[in-house]
PDB file of N, CA and C in Angstrom:
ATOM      1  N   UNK A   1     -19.312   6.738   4.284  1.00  0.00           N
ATOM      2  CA  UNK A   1     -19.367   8.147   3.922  1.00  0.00           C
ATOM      3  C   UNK A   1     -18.057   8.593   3.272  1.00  0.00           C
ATOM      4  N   UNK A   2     -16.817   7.869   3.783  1.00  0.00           N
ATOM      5  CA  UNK A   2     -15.384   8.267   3.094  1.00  0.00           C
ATOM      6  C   UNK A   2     -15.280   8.509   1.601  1.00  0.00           C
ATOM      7  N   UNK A   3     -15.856   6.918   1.339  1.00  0.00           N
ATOM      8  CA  UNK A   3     -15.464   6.917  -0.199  1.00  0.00           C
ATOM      9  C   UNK A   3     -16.380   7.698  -1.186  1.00  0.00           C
ATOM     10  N   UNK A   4     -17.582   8.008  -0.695  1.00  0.00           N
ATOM     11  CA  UNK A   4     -18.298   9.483  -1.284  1.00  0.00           C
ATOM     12  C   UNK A   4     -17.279  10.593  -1.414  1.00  0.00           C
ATOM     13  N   UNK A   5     -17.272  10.866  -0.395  1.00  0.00           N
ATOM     14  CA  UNK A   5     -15.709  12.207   0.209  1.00  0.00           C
ATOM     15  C   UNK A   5     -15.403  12.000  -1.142  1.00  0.00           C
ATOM     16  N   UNK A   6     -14.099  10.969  -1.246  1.00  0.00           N
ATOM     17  CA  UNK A   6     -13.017  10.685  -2.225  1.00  0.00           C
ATOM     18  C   UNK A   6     -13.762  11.013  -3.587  1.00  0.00           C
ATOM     19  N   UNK A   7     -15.039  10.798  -3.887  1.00  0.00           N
ATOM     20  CA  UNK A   7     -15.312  10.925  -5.449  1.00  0.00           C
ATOM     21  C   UNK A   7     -15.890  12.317  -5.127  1.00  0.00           C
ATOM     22  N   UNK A   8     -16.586  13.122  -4.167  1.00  0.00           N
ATOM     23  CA  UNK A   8     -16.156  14.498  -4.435  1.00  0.00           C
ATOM     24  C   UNK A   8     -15.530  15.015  -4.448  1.00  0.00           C
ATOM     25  N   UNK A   9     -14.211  15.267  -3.925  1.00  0.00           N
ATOM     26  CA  UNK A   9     -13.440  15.904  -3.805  1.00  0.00           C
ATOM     27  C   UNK A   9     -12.485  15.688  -5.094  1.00  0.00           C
ATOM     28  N   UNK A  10     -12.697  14.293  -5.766  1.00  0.00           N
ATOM     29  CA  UNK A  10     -11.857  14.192  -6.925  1.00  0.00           C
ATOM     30  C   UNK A  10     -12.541  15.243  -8.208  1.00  0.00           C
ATOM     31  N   UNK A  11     -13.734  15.210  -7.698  1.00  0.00           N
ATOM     32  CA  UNK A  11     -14.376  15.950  -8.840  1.00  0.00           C
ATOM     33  C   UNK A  11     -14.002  17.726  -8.751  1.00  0.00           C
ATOM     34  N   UNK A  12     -14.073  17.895  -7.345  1.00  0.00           N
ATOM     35  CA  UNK A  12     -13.648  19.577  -6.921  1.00  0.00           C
ATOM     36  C   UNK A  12     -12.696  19.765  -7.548  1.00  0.00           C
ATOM     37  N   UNK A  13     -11.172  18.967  -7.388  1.00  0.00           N
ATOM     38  CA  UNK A  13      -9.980  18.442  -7.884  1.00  0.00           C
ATOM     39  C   UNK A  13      -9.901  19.135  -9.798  1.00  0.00           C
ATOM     40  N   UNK A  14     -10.878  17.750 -10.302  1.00  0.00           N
ATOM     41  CA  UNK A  14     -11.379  18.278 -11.625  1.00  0.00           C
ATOM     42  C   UNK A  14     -11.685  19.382 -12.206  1.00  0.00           C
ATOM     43  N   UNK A  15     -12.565  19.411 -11.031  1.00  0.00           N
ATOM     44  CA  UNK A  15     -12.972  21.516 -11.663  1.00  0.00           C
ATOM     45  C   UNK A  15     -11.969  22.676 -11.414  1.00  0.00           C
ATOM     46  N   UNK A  16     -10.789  21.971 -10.896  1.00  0.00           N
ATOM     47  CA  UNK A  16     -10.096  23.358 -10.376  1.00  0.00           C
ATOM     48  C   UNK A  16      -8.588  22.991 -11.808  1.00  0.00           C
ATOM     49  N   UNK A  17      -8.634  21.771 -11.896  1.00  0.00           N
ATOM     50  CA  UNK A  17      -7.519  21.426 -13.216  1.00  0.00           C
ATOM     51  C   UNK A  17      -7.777  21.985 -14.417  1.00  0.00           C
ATOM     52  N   UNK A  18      -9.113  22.084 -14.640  1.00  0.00           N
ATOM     53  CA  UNK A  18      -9.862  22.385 -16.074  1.00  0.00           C
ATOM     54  C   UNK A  18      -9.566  24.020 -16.429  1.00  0.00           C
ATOM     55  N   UNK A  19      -9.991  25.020 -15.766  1.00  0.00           N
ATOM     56  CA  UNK A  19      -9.227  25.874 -16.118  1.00  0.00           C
ATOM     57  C   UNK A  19      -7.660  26.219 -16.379  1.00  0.00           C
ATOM     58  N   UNK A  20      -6.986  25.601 -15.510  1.00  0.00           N
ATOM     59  CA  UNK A  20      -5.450  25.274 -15.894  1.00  0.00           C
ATOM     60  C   UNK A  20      -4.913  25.085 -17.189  1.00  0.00           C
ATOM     61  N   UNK A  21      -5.801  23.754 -17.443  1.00  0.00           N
ATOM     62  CA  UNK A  21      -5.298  23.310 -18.586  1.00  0.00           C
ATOM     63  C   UNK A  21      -5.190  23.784 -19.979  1.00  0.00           C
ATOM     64  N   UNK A  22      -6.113  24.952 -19.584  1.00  0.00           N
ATOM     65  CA  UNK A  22      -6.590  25.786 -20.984  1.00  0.00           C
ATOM     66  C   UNK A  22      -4.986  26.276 -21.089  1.00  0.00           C
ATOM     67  N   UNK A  23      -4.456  26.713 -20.549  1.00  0.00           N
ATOM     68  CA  UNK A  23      -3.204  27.571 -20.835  1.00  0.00           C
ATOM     69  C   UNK A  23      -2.211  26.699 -21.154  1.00  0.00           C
ATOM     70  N   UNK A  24      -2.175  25.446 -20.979  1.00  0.00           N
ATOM     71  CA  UNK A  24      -0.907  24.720 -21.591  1.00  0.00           C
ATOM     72  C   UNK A  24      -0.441  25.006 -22.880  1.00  0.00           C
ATOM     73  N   UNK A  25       0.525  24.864 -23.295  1.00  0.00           N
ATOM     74  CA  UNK A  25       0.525  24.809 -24.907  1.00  0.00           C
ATOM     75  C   UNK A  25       0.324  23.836 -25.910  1.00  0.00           C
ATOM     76  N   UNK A  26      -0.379  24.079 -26.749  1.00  0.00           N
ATOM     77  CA  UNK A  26      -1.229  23.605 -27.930  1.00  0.00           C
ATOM     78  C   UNK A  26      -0.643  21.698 -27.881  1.00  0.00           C
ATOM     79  N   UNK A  27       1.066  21.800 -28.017  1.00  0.00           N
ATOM     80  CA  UNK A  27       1.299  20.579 -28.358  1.00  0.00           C
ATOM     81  C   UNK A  27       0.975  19.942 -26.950  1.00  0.00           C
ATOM     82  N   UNK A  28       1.148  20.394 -25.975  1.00  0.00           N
ATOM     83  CA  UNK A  28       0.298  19.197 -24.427  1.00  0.00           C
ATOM     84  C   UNK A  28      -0.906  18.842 -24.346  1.00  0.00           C
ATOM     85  N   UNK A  29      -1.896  19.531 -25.020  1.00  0.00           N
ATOM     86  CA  UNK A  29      -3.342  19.228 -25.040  1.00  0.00           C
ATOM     87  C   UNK A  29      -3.619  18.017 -25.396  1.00  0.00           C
ATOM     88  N   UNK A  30      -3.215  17.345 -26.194  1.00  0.00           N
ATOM     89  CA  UNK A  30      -3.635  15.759 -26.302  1.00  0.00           C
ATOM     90  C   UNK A  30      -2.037  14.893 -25.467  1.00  0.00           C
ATOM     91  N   UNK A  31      -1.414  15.203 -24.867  1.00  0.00           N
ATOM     92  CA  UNK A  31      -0.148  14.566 -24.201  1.00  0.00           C
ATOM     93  C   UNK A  31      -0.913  14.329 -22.544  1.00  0.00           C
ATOM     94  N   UNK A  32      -0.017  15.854 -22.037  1.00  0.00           N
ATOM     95  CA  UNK A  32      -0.245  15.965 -20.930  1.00  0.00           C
ATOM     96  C   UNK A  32      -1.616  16.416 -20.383  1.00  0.00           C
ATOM     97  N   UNK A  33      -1.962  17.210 -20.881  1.00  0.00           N
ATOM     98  CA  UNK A  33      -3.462  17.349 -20.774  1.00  0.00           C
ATOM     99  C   UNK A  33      -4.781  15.982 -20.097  1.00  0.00           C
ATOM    100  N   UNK A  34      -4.773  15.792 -21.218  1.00  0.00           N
ATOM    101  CA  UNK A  34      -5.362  14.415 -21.692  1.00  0.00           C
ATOM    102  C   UNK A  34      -5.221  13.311 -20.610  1.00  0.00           C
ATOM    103  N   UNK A  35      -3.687  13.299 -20.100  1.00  0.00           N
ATOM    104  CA  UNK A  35      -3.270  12.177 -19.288  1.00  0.00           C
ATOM    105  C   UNK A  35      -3.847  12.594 -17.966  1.00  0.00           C
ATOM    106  N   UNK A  36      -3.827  13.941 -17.506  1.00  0.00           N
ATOM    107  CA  UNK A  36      -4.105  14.635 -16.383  1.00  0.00           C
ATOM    108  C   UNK A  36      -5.421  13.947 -16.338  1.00  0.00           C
ATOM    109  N   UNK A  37      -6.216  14.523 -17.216  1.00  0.00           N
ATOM    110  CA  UNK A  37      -7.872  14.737 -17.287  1.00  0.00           C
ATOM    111  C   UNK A  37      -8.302  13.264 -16.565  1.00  0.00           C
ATOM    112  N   UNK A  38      -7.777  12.254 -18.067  1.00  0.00           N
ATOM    113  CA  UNK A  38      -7.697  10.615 -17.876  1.00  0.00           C
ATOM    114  C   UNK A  38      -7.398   9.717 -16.201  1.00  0.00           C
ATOM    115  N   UNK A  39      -6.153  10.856 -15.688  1.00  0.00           N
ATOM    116  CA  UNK A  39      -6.374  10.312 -14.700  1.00  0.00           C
ATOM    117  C   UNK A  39      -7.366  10.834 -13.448  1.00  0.00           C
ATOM    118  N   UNK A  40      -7.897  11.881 -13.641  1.00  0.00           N
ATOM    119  CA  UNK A  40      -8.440  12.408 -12.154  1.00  0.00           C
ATOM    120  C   UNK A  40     -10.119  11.739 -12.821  1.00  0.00           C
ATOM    121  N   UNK A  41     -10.501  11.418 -14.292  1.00  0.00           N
ATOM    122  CA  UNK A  41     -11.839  10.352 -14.382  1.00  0.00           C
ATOM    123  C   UNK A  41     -11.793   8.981 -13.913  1.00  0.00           C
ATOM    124  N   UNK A  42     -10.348   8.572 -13.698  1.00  0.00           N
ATOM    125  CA  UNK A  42     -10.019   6.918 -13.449  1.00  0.00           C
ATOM    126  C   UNK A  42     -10.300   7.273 -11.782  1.00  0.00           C
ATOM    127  N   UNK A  43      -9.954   8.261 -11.078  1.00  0.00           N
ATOM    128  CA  UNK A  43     -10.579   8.297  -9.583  1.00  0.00           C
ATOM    129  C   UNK A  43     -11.445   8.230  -9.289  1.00  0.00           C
ATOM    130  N   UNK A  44     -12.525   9.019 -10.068  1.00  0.00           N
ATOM    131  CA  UNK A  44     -13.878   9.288 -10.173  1.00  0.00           C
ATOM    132  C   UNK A  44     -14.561   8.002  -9.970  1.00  0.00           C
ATOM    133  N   UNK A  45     -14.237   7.360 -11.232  1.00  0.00           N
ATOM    134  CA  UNK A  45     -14.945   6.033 -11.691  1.00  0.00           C
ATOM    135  C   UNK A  45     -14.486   4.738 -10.940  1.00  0.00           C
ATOM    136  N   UNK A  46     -13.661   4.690 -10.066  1.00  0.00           N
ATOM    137  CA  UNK A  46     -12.651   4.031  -9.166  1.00  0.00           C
ATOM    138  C   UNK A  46     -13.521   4.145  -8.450  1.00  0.00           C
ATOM    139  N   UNK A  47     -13.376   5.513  -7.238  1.00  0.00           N
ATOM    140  CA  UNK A  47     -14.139   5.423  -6.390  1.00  0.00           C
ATOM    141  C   UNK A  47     -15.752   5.596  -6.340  1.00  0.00           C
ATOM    142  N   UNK A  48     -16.438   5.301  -7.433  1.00  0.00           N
ATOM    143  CA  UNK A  48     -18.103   5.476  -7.412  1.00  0.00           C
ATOM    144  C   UNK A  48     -18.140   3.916  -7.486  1.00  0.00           C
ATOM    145  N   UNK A  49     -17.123   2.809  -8.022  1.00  0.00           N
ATOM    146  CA  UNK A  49     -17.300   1.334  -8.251  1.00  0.00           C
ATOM    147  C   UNK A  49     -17.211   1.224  -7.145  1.00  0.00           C
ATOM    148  N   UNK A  50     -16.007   1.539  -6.007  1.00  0.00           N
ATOM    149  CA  UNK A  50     -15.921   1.458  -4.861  1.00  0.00           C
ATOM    150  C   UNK A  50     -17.201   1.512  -3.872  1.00  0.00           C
ATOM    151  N   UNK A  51     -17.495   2.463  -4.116  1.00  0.00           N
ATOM    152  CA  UNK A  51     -19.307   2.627  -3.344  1.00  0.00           C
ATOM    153  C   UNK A  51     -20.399   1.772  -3.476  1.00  0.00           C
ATOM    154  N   UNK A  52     -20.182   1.207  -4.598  1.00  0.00           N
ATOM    155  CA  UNK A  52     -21.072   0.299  -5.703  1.00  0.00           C
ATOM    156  C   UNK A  52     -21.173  -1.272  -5.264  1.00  0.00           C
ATOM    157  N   UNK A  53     -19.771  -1.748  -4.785  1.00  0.00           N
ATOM    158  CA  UNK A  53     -19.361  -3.181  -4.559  1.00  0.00           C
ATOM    159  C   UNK A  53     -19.799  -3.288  -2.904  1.00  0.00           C
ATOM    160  N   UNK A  54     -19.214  -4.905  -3.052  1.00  0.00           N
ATOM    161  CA  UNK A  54     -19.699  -5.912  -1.763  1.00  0.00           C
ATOM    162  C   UNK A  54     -18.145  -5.182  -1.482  1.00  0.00           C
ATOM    163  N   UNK A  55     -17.796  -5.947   0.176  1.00  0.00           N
ATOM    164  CA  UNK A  55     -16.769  -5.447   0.497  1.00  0.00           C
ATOM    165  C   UNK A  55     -15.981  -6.434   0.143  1.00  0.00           C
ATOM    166  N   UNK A  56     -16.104  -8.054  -0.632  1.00  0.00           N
ATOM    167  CA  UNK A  56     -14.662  -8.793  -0.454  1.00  0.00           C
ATOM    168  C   UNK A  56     -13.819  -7.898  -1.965  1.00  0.00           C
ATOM    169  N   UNK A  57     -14.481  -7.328  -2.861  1.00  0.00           N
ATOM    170  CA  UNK A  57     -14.309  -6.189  -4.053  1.00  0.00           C
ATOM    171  C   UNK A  57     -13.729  -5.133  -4.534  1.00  0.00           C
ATOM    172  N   UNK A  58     -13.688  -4.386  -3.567  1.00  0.00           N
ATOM    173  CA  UNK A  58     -13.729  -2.971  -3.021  1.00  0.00           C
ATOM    174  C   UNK A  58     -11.966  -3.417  -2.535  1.00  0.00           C
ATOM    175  N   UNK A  59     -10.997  -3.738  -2.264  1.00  0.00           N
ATOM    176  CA  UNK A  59      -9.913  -2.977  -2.304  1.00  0.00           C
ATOM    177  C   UNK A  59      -8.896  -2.797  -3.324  1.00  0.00           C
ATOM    178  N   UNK A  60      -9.541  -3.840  -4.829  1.00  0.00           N
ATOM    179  CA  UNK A  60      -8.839  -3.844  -5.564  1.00  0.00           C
ATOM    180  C   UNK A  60      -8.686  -2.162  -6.287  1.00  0.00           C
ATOM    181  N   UNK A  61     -10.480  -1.428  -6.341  1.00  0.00           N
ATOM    182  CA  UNK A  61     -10.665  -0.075  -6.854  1.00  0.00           C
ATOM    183  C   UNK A  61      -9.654   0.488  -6.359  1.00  0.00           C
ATOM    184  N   UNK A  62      -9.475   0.518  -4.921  1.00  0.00           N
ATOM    185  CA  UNK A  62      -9.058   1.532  -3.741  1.00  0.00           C
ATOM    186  C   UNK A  62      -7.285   1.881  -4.542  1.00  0.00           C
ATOM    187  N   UNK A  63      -6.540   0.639  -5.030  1.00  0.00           N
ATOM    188  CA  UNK A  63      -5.495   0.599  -5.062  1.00  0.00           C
ATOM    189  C   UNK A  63      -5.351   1.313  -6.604  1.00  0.00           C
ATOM    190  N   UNK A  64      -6.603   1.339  -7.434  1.00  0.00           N
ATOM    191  CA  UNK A  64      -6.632   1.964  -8.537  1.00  0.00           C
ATOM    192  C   UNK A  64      -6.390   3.061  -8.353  1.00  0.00           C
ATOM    193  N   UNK A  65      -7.138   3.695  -7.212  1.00  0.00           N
ATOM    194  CA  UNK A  65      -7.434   5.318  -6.923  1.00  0.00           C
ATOM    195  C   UNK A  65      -5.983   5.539  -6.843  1.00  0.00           C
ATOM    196  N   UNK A  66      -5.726   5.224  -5.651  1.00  0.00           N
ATOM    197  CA  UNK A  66      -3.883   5.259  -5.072  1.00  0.00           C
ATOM    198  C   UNK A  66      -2.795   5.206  -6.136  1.00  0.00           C
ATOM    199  N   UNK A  67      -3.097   4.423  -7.412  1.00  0.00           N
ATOM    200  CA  UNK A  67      -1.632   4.524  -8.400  1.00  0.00           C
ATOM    201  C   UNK A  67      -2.235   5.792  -9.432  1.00  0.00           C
ATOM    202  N   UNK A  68      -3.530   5.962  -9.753  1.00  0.00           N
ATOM    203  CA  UNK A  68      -3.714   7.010 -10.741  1.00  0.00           C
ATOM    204  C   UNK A  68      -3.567   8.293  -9.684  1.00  0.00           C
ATOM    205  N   UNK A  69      -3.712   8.581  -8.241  1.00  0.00           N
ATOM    206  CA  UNK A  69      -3.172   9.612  -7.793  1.00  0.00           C
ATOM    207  C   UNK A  69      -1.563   9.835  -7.646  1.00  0.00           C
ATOM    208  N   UNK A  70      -0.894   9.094  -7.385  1.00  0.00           N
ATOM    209  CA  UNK A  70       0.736   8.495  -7.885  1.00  0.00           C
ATOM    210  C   UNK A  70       0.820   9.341  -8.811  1.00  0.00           C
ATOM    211  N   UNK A  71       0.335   8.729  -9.994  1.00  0.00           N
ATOM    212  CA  UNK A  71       0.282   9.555 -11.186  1.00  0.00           C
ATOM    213  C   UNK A  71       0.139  11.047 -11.600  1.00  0.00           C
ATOM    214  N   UNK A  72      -0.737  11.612 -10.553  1.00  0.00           N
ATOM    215  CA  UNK A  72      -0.920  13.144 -10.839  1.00  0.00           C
ATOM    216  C   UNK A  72      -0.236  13.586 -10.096  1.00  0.00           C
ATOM    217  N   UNK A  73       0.648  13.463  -9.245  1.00  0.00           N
ATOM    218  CA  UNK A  73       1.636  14.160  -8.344  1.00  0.00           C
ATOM    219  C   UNK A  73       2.765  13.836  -9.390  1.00  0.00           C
ATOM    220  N   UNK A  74       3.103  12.935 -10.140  1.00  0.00           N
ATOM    221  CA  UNK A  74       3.903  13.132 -11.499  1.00  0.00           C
ATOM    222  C   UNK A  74       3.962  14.012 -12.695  1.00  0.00           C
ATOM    223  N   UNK A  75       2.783  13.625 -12.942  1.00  0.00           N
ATOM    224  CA  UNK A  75       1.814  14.561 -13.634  1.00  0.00           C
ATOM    225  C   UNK A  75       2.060  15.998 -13.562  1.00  0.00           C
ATOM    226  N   UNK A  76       1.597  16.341 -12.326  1.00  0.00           N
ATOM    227  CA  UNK A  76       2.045  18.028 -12.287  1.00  0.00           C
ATOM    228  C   UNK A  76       3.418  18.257 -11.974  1.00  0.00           C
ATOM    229  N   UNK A  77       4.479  17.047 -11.097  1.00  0.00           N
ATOM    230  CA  UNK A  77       5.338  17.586 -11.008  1.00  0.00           C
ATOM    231  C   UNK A  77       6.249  17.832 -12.675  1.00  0.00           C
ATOM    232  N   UNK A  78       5.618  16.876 -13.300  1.00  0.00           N
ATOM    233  CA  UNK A  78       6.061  17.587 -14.971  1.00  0.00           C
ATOM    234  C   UNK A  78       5.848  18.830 -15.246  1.00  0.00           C
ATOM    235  N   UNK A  79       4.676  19.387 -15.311  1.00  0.00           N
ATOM    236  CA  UNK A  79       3.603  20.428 -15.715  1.00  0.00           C
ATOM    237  C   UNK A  79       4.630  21.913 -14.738  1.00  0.00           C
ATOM    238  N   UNK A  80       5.277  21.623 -13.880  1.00  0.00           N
ATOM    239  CA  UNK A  80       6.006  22.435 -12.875  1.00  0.00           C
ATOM    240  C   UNK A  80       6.947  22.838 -13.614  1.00  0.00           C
ATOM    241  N   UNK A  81       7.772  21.404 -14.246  1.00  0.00           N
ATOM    242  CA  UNK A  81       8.884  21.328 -14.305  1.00  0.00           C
ATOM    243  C   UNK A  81       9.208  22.164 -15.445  1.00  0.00           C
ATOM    244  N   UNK A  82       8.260  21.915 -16.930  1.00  0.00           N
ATOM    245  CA  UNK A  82       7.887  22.611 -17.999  1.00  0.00           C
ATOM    246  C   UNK A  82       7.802  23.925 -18.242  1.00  0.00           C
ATOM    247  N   UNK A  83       7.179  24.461 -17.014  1.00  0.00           N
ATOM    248  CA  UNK A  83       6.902  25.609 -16.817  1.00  0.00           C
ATOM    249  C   UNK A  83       5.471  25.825 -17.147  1.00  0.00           C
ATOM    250  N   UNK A  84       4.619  25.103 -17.584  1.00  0.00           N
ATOM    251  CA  UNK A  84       2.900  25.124 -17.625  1.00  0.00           C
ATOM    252  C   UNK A  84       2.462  25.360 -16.656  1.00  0.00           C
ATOM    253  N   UNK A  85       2.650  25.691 -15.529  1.00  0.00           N
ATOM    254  CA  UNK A  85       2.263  26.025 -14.295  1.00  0.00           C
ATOM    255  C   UNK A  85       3.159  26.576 -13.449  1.00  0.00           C
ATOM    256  N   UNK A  86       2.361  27.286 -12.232  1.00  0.00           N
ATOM    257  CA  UNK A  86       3.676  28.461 -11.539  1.00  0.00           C
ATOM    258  C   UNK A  86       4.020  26.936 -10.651  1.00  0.00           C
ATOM    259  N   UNK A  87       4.958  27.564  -9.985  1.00  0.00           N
ATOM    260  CA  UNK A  87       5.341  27.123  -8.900  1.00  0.00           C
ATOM    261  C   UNK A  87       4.161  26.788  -7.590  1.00  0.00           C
ATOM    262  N   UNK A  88       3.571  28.331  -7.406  1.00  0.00           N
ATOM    263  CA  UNK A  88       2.466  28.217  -6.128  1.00  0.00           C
ATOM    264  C   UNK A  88       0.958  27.138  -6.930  1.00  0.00           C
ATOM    265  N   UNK A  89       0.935  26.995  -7.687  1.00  0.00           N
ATOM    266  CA  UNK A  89      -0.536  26.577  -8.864  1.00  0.00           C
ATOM    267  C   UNK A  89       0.190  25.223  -8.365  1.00  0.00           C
ATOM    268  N   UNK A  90       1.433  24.665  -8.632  1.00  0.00           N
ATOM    269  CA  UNK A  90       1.638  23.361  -8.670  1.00  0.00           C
ATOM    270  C   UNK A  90       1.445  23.183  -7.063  1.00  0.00           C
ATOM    271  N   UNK A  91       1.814  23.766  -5.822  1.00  0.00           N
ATOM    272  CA  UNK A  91       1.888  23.518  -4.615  1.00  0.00           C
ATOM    273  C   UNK A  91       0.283  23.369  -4.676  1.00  0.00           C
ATOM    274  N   UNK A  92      -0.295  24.278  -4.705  1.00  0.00           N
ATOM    275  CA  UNK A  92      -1.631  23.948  -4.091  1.00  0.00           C
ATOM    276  C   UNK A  92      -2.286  22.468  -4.880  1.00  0.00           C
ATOM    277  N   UNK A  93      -2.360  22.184  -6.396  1.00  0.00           N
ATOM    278  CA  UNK A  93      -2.343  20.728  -6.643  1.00  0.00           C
ATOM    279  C   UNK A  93      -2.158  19.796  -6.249  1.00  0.00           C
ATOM    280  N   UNK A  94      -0.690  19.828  -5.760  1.00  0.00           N
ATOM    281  CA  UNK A  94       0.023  19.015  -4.856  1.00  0.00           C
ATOM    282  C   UNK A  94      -1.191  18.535  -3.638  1.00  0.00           C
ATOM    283  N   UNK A  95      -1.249  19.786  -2.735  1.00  0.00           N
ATOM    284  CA  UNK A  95      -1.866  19.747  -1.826  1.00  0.00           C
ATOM    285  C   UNK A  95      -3.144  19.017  -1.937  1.00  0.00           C
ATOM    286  N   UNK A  96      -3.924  19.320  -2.919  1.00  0.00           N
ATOM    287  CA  UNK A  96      -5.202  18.965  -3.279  1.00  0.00           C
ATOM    288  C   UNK A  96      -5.101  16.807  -3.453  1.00  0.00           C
ATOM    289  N   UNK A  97      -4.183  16.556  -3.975  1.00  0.00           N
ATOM    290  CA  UNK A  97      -4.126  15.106  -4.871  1.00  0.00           C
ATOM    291  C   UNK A  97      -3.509  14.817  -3.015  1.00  0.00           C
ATOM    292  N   UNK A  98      -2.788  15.537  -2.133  1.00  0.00           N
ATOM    293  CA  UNK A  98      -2.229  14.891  -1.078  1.00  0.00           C
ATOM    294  C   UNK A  98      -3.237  14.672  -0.235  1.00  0.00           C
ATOM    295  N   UNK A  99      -4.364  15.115  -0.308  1.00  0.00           N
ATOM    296  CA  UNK A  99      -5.221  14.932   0.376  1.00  0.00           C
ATOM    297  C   UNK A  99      -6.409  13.631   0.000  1.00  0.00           C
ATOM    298  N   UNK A 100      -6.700  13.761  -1.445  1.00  0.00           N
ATOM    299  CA  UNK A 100      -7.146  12.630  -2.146  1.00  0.00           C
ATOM    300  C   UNK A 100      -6.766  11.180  -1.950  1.00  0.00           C
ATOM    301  N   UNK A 101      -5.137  11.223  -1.835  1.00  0.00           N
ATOM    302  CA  UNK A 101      -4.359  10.419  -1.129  1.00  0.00           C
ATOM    303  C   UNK A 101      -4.233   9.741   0.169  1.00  0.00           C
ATOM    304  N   UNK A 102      -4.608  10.845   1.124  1.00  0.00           N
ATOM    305  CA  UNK A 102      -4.316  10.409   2.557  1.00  0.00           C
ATOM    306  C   UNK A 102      -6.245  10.195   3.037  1.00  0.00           C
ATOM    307  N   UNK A 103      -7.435  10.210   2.145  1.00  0.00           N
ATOM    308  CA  UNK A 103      -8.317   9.420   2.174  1.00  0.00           C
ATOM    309  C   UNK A 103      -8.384   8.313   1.846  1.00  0.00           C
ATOM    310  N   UNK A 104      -7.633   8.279   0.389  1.00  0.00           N
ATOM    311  CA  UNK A 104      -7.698   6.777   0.062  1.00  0.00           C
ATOM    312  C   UNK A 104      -6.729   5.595   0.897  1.00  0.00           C
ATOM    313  N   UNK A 105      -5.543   6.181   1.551  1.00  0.00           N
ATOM    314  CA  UNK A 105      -4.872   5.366   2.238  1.00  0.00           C
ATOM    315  C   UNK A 105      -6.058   5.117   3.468  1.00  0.00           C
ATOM    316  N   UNK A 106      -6.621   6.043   3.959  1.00  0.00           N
ATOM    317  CA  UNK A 106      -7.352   5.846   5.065  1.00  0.00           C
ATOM    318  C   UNK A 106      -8.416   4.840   4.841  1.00  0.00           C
ATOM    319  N   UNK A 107      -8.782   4.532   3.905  1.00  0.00           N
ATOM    320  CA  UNK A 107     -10.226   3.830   3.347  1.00  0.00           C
ATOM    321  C   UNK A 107      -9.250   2.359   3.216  1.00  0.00           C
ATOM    322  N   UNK A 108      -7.827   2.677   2.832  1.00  0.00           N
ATOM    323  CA  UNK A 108      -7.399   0.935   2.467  1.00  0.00           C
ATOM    324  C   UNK A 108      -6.797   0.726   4.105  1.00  0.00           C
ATOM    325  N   UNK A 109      -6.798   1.406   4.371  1.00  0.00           N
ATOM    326  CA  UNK A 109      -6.318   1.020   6.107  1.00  0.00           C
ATOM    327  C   UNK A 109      -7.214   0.617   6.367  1.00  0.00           C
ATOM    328  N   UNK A 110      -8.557   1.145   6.344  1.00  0.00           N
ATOM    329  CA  UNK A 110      -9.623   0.626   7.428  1.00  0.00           C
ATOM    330  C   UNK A 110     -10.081  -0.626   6.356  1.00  0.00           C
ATOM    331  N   UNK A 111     -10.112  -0.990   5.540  1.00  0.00           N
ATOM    332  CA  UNK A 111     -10.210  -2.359   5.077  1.00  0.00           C
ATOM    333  C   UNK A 111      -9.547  -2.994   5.394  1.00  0.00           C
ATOM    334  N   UNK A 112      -8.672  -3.019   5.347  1.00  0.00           N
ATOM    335  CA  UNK A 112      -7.597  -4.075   5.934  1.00  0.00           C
ATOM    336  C   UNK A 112      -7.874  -4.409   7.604  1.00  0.00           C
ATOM    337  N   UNK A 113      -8.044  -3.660   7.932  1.00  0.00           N
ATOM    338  CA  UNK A 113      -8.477  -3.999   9.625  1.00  0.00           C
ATOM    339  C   UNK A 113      -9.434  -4.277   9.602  1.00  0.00           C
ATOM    340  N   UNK A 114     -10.502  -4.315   8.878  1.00  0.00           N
ATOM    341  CA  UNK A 114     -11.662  -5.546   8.798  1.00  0.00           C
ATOM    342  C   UNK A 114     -11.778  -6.402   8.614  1.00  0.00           C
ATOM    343  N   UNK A 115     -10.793  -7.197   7.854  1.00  0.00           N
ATOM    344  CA  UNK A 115     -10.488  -8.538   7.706  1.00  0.00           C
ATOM    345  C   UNK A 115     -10.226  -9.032   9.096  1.00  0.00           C
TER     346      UNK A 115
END
């Protein structure tokens, strides 16, 4: 049931970035934009393969999910830094990808203890 979780919530994730992004400026739309977008579909598609596979399979996705979320806590902490986003807009992001995070660690923990 976890790794369902993880590809909804990446998608909630999605829908709450998409309005954001409208306000960046013109020259981030294919930069930062783009990279954002790129990475919260590489979760998506990460964790639906994840659901998809046998289990000897399934932790290589997991570790996909884990570096493209890496990535969006970079990601926005740019978007912060820039000023494309407030301060409180970047905290709650934060919050959102920290949570995305502390499923997917939970899903590669409990693989690993199945071995």
């Amino acid at each position: 049931m976890q790794p369902l979780l993880l590809q909804k919530k990446a998608e909630v994730f999605l829908n709450n970035l998409y309005p954001l992004l409208k306000n960046f400026p013109k020259a981030e739309k294919f930069c930062l934009c783009q990279e954002m977008k790129q990475a919260c579909y590489r979760v998506i598609r990460n964790a639906m393969t994840y659901n998809s596979l046998k289990m000897n399979d399934k932790i290589h996705y997991l570790h996909q999910v884990d570096a493209d979320i890496k990535l969006l806590l970079v990601l926005i902490s740019v978007a912060r830094g820039q000023k494309y986003i407030t301060e409180r807009k970047a905290y709650e992001l934060q919050e959102k990808v920290s949570e995305l995070g502390r499923i997917t660690g939970g899903l590669i923990k409990s693989h690993h203890t199945k071995r």
